[in-house]
Structure formats: C-alpha cells, structure tokens
C-alpha atoms as a PDB file:
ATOM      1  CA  UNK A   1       0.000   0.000   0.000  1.00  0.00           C
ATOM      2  CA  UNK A   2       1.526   3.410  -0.912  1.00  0.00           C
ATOM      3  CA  UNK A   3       2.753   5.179   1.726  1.00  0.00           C
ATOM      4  CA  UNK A   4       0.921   8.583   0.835  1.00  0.00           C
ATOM      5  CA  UNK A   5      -2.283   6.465   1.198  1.00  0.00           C
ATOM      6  CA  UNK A   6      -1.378   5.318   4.647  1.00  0.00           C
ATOM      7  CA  UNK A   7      -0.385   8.779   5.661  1.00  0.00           C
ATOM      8  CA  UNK A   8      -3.624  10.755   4.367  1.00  0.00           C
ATOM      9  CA  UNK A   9      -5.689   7.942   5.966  1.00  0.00           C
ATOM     10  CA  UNK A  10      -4.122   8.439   9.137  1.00  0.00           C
ATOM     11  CA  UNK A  11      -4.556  12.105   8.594  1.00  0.00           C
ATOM     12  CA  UNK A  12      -7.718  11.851   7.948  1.00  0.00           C
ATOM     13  CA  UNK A  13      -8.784   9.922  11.331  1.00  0.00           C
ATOM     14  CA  UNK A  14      -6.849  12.126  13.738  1.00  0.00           C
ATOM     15  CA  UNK A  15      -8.602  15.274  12.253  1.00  0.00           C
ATOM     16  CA  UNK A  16     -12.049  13.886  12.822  1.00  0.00           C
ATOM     17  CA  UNK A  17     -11.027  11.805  16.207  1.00  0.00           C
ATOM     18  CA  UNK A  18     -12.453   8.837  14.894  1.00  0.00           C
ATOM     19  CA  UNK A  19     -13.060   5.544  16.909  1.00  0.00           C
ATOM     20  CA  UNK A  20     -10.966   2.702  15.522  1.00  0.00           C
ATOM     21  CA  UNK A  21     -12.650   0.618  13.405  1.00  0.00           C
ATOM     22  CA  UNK A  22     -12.688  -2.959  12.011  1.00  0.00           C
ATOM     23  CA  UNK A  23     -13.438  -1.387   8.520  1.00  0.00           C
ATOM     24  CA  UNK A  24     -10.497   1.140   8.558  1.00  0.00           C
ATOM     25  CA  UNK A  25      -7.778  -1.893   9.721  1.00  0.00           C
ATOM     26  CA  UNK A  26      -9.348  -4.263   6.813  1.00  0.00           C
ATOM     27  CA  UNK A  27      -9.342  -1.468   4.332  1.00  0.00           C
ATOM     28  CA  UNK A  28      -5.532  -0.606   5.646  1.00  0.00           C
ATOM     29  CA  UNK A  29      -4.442  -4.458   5.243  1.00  0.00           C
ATOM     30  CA  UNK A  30      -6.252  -4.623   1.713  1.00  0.00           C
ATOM     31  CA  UNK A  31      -3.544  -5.201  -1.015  1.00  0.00           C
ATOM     32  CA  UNK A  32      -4.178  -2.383  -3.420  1.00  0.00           C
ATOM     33  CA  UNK A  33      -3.412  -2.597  -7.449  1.00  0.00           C
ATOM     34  CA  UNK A  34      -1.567  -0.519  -9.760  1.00  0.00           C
ATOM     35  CA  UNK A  35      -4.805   0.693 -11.559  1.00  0.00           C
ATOM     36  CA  UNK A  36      -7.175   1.639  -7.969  1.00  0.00           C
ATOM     37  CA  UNK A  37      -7.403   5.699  -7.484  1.00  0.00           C
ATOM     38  CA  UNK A  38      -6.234   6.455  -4.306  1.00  0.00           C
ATOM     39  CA  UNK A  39      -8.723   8.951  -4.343  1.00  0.00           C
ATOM     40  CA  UNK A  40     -11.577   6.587  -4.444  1.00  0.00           C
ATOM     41  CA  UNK A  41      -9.593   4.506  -1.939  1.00  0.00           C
ATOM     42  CA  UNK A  42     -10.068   7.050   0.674  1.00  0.00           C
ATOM     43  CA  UNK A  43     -13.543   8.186   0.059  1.00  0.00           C
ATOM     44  CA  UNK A  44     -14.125   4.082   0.283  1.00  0.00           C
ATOM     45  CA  UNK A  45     -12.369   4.293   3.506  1.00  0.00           C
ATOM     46  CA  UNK A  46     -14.264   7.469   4.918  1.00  0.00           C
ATOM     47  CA  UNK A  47     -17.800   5.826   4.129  1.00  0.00           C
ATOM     48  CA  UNK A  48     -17.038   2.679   5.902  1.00  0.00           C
ATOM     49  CA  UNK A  49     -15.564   4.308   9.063  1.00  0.00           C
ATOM     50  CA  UNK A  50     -18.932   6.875   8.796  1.00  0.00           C
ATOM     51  CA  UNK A  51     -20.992   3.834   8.732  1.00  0.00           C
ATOM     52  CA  UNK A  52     -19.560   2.208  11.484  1.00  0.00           C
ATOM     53  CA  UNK A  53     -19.538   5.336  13.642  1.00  0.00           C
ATOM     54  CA  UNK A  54     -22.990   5.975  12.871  1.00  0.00           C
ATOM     55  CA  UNK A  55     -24.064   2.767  13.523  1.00  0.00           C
ATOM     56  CA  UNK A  56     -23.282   3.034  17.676  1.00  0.00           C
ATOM     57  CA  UNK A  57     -25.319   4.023  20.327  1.00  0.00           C
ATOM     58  CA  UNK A  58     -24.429   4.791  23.719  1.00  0.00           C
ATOM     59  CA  UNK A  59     -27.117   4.645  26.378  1.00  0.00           C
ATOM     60  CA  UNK A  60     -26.836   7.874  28.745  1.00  0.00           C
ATOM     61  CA  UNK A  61     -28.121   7.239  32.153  1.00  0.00           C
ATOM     62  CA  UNK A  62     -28.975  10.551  34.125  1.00  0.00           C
ATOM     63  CA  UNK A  63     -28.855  11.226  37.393  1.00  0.00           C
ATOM     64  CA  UNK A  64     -31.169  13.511  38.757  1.00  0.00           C
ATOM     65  CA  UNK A  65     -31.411  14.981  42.171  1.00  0.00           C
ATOM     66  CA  UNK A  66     -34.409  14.058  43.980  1.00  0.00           C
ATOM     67  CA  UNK A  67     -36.087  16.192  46.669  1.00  0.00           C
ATOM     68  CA  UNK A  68     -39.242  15.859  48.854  1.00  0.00           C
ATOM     69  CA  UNK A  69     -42.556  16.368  47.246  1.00  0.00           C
ATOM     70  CA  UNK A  70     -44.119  19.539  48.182  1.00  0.00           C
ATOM     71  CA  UNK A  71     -47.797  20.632  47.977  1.00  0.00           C
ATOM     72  CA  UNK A  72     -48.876  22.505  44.495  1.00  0.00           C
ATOM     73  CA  UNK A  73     -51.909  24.420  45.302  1.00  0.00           C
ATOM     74  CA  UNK A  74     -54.217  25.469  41.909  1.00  0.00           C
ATOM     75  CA  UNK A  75     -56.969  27.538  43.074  1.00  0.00           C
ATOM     76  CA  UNK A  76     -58.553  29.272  40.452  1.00  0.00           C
ATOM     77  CA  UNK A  77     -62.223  30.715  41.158  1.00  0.00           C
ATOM     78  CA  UNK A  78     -64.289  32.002  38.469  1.00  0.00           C
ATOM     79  CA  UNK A  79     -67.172  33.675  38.393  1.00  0.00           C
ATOM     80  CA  UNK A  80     -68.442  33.639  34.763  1.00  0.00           C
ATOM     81  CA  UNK A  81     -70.455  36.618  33.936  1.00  0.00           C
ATOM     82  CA  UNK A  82     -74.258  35.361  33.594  1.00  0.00           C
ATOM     83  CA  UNK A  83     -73.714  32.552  36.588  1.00  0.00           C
ATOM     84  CA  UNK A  84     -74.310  32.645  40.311  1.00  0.00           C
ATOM     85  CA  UNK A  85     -71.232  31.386  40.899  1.00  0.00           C
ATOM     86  CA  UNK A  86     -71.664  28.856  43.783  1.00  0.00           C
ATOM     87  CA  UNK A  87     -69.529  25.462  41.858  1.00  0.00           C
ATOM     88  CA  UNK A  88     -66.287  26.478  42.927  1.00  0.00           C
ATOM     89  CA  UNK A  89     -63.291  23.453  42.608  1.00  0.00           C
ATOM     90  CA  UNK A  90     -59.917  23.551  43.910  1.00  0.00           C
ATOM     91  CA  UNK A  91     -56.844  20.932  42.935  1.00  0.00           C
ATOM     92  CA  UNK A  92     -54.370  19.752  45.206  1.00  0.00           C
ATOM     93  CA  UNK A  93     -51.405  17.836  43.847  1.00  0.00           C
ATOM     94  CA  UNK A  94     -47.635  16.876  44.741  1.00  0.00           C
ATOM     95  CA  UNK A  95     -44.751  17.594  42.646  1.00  0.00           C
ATOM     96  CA  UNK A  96     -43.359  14.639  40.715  1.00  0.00           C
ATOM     97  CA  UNK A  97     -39.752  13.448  39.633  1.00  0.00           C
ATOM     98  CA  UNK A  98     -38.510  14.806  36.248  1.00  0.00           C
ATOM     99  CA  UNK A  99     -39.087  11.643  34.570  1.00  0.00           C
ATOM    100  CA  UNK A 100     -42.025  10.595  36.158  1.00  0.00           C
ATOM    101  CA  UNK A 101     -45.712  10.402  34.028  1.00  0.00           C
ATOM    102  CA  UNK A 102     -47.736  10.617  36.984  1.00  0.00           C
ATOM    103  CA  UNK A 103     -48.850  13.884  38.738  1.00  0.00           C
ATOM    104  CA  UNK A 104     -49.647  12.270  42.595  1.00  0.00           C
ATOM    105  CA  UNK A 105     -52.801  13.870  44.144  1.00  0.00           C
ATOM    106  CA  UNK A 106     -52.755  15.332  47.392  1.00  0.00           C
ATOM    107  CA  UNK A 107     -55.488  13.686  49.102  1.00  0.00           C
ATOM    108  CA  UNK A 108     -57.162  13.904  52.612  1.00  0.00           C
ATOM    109  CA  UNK A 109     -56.759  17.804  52.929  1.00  0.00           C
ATOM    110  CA  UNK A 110     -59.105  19.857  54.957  1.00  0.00           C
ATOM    111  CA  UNK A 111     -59.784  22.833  52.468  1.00  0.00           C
ATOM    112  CA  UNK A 112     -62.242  25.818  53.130  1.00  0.00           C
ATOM    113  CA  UNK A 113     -62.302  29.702  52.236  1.00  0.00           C
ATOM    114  CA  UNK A 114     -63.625  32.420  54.662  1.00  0.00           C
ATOM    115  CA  UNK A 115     -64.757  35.606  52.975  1.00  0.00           C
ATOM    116  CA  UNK A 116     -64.844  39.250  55.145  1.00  0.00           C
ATOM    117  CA  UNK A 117     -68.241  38.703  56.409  1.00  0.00           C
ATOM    118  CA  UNK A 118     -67.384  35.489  57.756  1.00  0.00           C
ATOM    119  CA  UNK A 119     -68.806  33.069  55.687  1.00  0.00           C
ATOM    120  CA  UNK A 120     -67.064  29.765  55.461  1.00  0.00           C
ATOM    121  CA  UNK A 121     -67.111  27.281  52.008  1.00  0.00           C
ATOM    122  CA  UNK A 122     -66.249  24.025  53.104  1.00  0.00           C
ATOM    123  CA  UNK A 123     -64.499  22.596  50.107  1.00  0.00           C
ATOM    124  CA  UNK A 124     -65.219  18.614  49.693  1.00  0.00           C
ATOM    125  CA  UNK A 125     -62.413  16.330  47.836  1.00  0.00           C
ATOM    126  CA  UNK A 126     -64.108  14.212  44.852  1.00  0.00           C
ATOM    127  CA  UNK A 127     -63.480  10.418  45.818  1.00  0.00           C
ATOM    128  CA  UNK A 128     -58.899  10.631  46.318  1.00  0.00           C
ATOM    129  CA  UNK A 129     -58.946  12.507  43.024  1.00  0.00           C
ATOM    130  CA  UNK A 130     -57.510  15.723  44.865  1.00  0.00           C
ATOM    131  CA  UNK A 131     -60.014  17.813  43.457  1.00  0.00           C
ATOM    132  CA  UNK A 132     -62.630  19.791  46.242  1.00  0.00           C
ATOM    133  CA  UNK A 133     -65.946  21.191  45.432  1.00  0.00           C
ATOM    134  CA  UNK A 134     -68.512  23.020  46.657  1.00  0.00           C
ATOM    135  CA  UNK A 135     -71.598  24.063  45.795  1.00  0.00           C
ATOM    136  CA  UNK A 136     -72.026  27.495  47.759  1.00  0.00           C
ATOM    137  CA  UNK A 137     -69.550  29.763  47.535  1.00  0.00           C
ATOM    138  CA  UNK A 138     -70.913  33.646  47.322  1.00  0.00           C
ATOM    139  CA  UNK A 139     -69.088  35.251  44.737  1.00  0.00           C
ATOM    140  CA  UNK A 140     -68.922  39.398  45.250  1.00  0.00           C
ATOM    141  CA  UNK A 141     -66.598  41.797  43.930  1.00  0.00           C
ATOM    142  CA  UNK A 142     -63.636  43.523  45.308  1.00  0.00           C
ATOM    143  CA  UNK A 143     -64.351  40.699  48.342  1.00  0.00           C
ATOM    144  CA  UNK A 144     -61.620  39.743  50.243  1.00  0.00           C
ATOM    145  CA  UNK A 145     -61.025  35.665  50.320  1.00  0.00           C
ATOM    146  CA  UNK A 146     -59.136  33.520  52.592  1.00  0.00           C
ATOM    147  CA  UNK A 147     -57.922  30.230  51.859  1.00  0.00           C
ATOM    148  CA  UNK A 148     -56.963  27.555  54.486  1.00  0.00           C
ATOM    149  CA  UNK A 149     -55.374  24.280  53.482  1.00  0.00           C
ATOM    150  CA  UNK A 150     -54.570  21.214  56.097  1.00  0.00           C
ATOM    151  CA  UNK A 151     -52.671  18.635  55.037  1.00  0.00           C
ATOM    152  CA  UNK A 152     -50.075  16.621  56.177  1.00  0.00           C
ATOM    153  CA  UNK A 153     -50.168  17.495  59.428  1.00  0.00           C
ATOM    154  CA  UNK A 154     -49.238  21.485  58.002  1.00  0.00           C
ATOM    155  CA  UNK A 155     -51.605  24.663  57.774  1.00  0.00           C
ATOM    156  CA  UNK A 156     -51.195  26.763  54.167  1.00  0.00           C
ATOM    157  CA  UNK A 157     -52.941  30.022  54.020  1.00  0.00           C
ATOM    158  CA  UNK A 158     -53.625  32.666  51.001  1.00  0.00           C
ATOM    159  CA  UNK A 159     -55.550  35.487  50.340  1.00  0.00           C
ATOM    160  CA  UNK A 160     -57.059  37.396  47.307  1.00  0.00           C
ATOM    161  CA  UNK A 161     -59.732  40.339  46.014  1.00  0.00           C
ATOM    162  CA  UNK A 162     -62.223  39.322  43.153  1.00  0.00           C
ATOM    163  CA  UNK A 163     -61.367  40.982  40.248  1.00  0.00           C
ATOM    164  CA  UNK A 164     -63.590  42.556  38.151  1.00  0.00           C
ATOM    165  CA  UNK A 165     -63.242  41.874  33.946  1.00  0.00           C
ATOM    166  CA  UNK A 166     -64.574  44.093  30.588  1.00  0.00           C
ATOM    167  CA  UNK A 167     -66.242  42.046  28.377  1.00  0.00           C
ATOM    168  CA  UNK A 168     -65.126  40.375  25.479  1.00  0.00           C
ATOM    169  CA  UNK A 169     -67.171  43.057  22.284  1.00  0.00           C
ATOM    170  CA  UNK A 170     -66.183  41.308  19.249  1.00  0.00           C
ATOM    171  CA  UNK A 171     -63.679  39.137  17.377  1.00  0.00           C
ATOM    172  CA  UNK A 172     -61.943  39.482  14.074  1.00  0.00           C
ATOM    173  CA  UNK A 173     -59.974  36.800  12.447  1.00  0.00           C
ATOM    174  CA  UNK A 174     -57.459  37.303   9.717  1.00  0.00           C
ATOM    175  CA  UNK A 175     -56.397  34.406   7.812  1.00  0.00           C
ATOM    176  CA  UNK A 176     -53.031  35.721   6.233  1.00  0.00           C
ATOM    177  CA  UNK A 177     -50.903  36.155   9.419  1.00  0.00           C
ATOM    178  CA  UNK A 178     -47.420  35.466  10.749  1.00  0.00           C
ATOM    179  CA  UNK A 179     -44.464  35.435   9.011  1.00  0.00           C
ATOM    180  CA  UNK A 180     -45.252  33.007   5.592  1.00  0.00           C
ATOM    181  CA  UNK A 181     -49.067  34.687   5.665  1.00  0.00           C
ATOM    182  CA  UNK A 182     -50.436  31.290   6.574  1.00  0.00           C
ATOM    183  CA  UNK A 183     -51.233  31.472   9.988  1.00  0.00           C
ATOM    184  CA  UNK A 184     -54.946  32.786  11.621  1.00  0.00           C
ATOM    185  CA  UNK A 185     -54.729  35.205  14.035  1.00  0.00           C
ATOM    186  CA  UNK A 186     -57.765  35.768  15.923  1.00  0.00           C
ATOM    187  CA  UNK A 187     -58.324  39.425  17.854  1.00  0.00           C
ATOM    188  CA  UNK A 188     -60.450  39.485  20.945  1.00  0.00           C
ATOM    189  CA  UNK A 189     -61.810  43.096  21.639  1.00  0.00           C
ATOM    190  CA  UNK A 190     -62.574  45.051  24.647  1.00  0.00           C
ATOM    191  CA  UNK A 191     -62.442  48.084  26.254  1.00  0.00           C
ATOM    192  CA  UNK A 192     -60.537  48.841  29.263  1.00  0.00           C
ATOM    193  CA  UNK A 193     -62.366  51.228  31.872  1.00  0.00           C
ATOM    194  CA  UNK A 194     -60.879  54.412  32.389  1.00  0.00           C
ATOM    195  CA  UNK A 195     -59.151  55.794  35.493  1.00  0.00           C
ATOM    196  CA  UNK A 196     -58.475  52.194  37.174  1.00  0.00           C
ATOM    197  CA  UNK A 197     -55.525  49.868  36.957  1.00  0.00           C
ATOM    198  CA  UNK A 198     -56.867  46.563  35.239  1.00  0.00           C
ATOM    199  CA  UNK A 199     -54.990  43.480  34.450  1.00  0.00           C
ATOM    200  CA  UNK A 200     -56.189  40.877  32.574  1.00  0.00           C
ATOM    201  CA  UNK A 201     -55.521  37.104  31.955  1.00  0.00           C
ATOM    202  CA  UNK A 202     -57.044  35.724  28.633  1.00  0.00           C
ATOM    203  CA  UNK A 203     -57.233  31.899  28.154  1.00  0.00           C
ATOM    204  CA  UNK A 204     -57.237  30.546  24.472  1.00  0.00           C
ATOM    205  CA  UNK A 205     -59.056  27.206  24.411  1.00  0.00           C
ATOM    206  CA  UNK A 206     -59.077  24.923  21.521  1.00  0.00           C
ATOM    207  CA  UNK A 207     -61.771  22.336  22.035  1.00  0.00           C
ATOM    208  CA  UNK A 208     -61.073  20.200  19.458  1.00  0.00           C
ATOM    209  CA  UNK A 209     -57.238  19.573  19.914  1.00  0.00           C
ATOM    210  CA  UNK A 210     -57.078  20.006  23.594  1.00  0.00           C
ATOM    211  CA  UNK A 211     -54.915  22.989  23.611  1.00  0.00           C
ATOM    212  CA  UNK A 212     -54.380  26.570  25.773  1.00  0.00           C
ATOM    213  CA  UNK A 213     -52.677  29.314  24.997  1.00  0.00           C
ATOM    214  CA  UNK A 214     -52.303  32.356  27.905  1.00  0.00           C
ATOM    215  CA  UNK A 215     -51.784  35.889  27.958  1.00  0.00           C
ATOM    216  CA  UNK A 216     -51.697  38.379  30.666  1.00  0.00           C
ATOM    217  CA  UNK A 217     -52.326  42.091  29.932  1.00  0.00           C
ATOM    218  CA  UNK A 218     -51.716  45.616  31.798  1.00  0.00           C
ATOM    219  CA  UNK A 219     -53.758  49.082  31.138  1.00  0.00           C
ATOM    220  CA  UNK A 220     -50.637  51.024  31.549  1.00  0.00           C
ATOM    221  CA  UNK A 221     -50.694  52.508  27.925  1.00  0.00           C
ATOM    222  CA  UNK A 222     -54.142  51.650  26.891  1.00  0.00           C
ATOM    223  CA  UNK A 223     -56.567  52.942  30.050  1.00  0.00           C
ATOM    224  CA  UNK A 224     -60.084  54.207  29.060  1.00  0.00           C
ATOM    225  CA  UNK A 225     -59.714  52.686  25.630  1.00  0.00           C
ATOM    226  CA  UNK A 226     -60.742  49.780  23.017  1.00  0.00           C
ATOM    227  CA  UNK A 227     -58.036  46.970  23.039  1.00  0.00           C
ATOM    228  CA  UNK A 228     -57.808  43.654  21.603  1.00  0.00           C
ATOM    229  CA  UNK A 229     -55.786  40.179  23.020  1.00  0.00           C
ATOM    230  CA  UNK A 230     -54.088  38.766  20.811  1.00  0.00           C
ATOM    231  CA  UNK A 231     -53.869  34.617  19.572  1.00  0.00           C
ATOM    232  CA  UNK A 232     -52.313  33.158  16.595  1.00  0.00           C
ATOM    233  CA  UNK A 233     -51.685  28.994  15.604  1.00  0.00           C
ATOM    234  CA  UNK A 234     -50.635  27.766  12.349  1.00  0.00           C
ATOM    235  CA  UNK A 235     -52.555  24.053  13.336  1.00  0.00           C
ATOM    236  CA  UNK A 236     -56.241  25.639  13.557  1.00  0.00           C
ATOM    237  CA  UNK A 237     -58.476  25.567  10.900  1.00  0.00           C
ATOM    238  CA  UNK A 238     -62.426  26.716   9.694  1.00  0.00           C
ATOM    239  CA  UNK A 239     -64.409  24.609  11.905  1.00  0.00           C
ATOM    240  CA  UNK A 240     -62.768  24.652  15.112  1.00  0.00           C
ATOM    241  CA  UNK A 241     -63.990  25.688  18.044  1.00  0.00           C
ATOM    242  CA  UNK A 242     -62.186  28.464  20.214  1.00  0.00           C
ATOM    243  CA  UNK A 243     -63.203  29.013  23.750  1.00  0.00           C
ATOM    244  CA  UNK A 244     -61.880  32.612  25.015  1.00  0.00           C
ATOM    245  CA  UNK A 245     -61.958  33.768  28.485  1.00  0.00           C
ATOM    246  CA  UNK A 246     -61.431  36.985  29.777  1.00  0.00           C
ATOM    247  CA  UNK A 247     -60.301  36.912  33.853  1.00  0.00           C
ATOM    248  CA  UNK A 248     -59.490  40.086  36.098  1.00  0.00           C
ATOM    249  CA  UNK A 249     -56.667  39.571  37.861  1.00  0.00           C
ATOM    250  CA  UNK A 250     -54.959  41.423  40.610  1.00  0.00           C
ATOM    251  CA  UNK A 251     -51.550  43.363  39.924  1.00  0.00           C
ATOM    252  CA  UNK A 252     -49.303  40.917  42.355  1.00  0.00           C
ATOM    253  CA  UNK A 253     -51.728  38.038  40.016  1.00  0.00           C
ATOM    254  CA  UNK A 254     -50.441  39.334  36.928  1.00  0.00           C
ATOM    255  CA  UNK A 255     -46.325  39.334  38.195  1.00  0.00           C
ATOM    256  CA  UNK A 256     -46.894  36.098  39.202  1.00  0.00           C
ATOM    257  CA  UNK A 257     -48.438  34.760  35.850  1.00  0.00           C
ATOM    258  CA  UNK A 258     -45.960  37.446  33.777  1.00  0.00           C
ATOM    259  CA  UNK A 259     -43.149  35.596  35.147  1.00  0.00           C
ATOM    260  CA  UNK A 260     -44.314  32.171  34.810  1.00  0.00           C
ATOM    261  CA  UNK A 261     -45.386  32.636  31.058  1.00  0.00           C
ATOM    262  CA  UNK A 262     -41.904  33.916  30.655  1.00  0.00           C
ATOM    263  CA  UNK A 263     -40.018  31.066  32.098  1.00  0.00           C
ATOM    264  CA  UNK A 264     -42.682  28.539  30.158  1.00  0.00           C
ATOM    265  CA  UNK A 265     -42.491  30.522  26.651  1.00  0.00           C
ATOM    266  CA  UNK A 266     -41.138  27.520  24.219  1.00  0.00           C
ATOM    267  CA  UNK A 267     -39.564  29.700  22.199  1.00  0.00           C
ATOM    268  CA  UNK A 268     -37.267  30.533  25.298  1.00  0.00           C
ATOM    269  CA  UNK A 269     -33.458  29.564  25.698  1.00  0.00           C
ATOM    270  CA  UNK A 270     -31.717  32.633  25.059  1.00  0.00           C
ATOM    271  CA  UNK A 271     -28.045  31.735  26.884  1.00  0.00           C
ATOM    272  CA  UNK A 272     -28.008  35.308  27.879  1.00  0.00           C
ATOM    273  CA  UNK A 273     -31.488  35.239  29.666  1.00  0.00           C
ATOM    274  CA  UNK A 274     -32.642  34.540  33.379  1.00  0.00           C
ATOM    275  CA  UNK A 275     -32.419  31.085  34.099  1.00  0.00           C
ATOM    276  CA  UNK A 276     -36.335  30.031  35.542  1.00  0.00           C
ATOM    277  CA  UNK A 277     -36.356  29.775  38.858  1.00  0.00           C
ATOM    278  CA  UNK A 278     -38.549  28.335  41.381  1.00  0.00           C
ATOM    279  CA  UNK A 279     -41.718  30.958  41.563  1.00  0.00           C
ATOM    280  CA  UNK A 280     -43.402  31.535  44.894  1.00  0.00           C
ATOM    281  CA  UNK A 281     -46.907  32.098  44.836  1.00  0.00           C
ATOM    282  CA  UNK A 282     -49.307  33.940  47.463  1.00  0.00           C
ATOM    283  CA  UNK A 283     -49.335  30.776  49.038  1.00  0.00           C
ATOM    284  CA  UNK A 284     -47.643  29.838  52.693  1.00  0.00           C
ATOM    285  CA  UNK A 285     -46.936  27.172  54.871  1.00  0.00           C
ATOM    286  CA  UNK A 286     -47.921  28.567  58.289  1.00  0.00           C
ATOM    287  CA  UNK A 287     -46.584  25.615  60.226  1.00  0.00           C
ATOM    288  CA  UNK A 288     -43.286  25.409  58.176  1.00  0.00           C
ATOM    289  CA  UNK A 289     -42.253  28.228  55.802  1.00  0.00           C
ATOM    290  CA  UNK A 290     -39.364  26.735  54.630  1.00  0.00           C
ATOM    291  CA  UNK A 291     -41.555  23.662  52.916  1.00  0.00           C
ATOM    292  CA  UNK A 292     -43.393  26.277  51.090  1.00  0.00           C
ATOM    293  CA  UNK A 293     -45.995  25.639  48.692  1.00  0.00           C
ATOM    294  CA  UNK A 294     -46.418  26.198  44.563  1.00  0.00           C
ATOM    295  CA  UNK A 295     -49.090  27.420  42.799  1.00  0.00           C
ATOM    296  CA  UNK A 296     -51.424  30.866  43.397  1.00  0.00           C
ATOM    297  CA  UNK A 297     -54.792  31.261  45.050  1.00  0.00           C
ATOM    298  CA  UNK A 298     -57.083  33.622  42.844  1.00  0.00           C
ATOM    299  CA  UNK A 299     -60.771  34.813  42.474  1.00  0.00           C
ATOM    300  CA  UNK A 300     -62.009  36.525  39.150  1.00  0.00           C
ATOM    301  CA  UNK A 301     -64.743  37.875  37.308  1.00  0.00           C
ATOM    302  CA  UNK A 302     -64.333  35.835  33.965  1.00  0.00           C
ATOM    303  CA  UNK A 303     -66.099  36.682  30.658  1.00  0.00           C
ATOM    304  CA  UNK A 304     -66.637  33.586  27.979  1.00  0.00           C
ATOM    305  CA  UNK A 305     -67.018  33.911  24.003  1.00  0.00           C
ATOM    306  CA  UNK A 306     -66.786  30.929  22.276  1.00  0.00           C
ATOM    307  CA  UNK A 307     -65.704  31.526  18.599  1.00  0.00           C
ATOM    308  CA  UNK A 308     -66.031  28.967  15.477  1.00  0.00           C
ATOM    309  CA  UNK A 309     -62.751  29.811  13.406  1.00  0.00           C
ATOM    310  CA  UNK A 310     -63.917  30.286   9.783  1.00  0.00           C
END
C-alpha cells in the first residue's frame, strides 16, 4: 500500500477523532493494485468508518437529584359573567420526579375559604382525586377571600380580592398572518375602563385539539380605551372551536403569571437570559415556611365567548 495512502488515511482519522474501526484496519491491510485511485480509496475508507460510527449508540443514564414532594396548590375561582357562581373546585397535587408520568394527588386535605363577612365554604375532595368542590360559595366583587389548606399534618394560608373583567365586544380573524401569511390570528376586543388599573388574563381554548394558549395584559398605555388580546396557531383551521376567556386579575396576580409565562415561553433559551427559577406564589406554609408551597390562590370575574374559526 503506498505510503501517501497510509499517511492521508491516518490524517484523515486524527482530524475527525475517529473511533478505531474494524473497517479502517481491513481497508488498511487490503492489497491495493496498480490501476485503484487512491482517491476513491479514501472516500471508500471514509464511508465505511462513517458507517460504522454511525451505527453506535451509547445509552446515557442521568442522574437527577431528587427532593421531597411539596404541595402545588391550583386555586382558580371564576365567576363567569351570567352565573351565580356557587360550583367552585380547587386541585391539590404533589410535585413529581422529572421523569415521572404521573402527577400524585394530594389527598385527605381539609380545604375551606372564609370571605370578610365570615362566611365559610367548606371545600369537599371528589373520591382521592384531589379535586374539592362546593356548591355554595358567594361570589362578590372587590371581596376579600381567605384560603386555608390542612394537610399533612401542616396549615397553608392565602388570600385574594375578586377581580372585576370588561367584556369580550367582538372578534376578528385574519387568515393571512405570521411570518409566511399562513397562519390565523384571531383578535379578541374590549375596552378597558378608564381611570383604574386593570390586568387581565385571557385563556385561548381549543376544544377540538385540547390545547391553551395564555396571555396576561396591563392598562398602563391603553386605560379608558378599546383593546384587543391577541392569539395566533398555524394548526387551527375553519371549523374549530375556540373558547376565550377573559379573567381580572390582581396586579401581584399578573407578576406572578408574567413571570411564569416567561419562564414557560417555548420559544425561550436565550443563553443570555434569566435562568427560571422556582416561583413563589401567594401561598404559605404557616406551620413550616421553609416547605413552602407552589401554585397561586385567585378569584375573578371571567367573561366567555366561544368563537367557530372560519
């Protein structure tokens, strides 16, 4: 075998820290002949070694650091414009290892709300499911609510104000949005009240694929006027259904949801950005702060329009 052969060859390998392989030492032990192109010789060489680096997979196992479950509190009440309110739920689960498919449910809690003229709920769990009803909560605005939680053997407490909400006017769809012109974008209208600080969370639901998309809004530059949410998806098409709720929220509400959107956004992953952090709701463990709690007690004032996308 030439010796220019055996040198580029060698070359070759180094530069792309290739793996020995079984093809490379047969193809270096092959006699050659005075009429093979060493050219072809080494592109012969290259595709064997690329096949038989391809061809290996190396299973990764990953550690990851385990820590005790703590309590994730959603309780979200909605009082949809039209309703009297009174079916209020509230969903009690445990966080969950990384890899794990199961969300556990936190079960056996003692859960009731107390509003400012001392009316208690008494919120009842569904079977184990981790989700408590009830059937009489009084819904009033600017109301003060207080949440108690018992469970294992700890006391959580929360408060909140029910939060008023404009109505959703109108919608207008445009069918030649986002960046190709292929996309729908759909415009929810309303129009913010003038001289008070509103915030807004607007819930996009698709019935037909399962899907939400959220949005929180401020009145900073748009007080006293007509304003519209926003909600674009290149998957939707004439026919579905789109569910859109409109839910005041309180100011320390809309930081907490800001923030969370912002650390959930999957087009994230700047290397520059804030890395997400764990986000501390209105929520807190009474009997041990340090084991505090996730999620966010809230009460709103929600306006519904469901939309067929045409």
């Amino acid at each position: 075998m030439p010796l220019q052969l055996i040198l580029a060859v060698t070359q070759i390998q180094v530069k792309m820290k290739l793996p020995d392989s079984p093809f490379l030492v047969l193809c270096l032990q092959y006699p050659t002949t005075s009429n093979f192109n060493p050219m072809k010789r080494i592109l012969y060489i290259l595709s064997l070694v690329l096949l038989s680096t391809y061809s290996c997979e190396d299973v990764i196992d990953v550690d990851v650091e385990t820590i005790e479950p703590k309590l994730v509190i959603d309780a979200s009440l909605h009082w949809v414009k039209g309703t009297n309110g009174n079916a209020q739920q509230i969903r009690l689960s445990l966080t969950a290892p990384y890899f794990s498919d199961n969300i556990p449910a936190a079960s056996g809690a003692t859960v009731t709300i107390t509003d400012e003229n001392n009316n208690t709920f008494n919120f009842i769990e569904d079977g184990s499911s981790g989700v408590y009803k009830t059937e009489s909560f009084l819904p009033e605005l600017n109301m003060v609510y207080n949440l108690y939680i018992e469970y294992d053997n700890e006391i959580y407490t929360a408060f909140t104000t029910l939060t008023s909400v404009a109505p959703i006017e109108y919608i207008e769809q445009k069918n030649d949005g986002g960046f190709a012109g292929d996309e729908i974008e759909i415009k929810a209208f309303y129009t913010d009240p003038a001289n008070t600080e509103n915030f807004y969370l607007f819930e996009f639901l698709l019935f037909n694929s399962n899907k939400a998309n959220l949005e929180v809004y401020d009145d900073v530059f748009t007080d006293g006027n007509q304003i519209f949410a926003f909600f674009s998806d290149e998957n939707i098409e004439a026919g579905d259904e789109l569910i859109i709720r409109n839910s005041g929220i309180t100011n320390r509400a809309y930081q907490f949801l800001f923030i969370l959107l912002q650390q959930t956004d999957d087009e994230a992953g700047d290397p520059f950005e804030t890395q997400p952090a764990t986000l501390r709701g209105n929520c807190i463990n009474q009997t041990n702060p340090e084991n505090f709690p996730l999620g966010y007690f809230r009460a709103s004032e929600t306006d519904v329009f469901t939309y067929e996308i045409q």
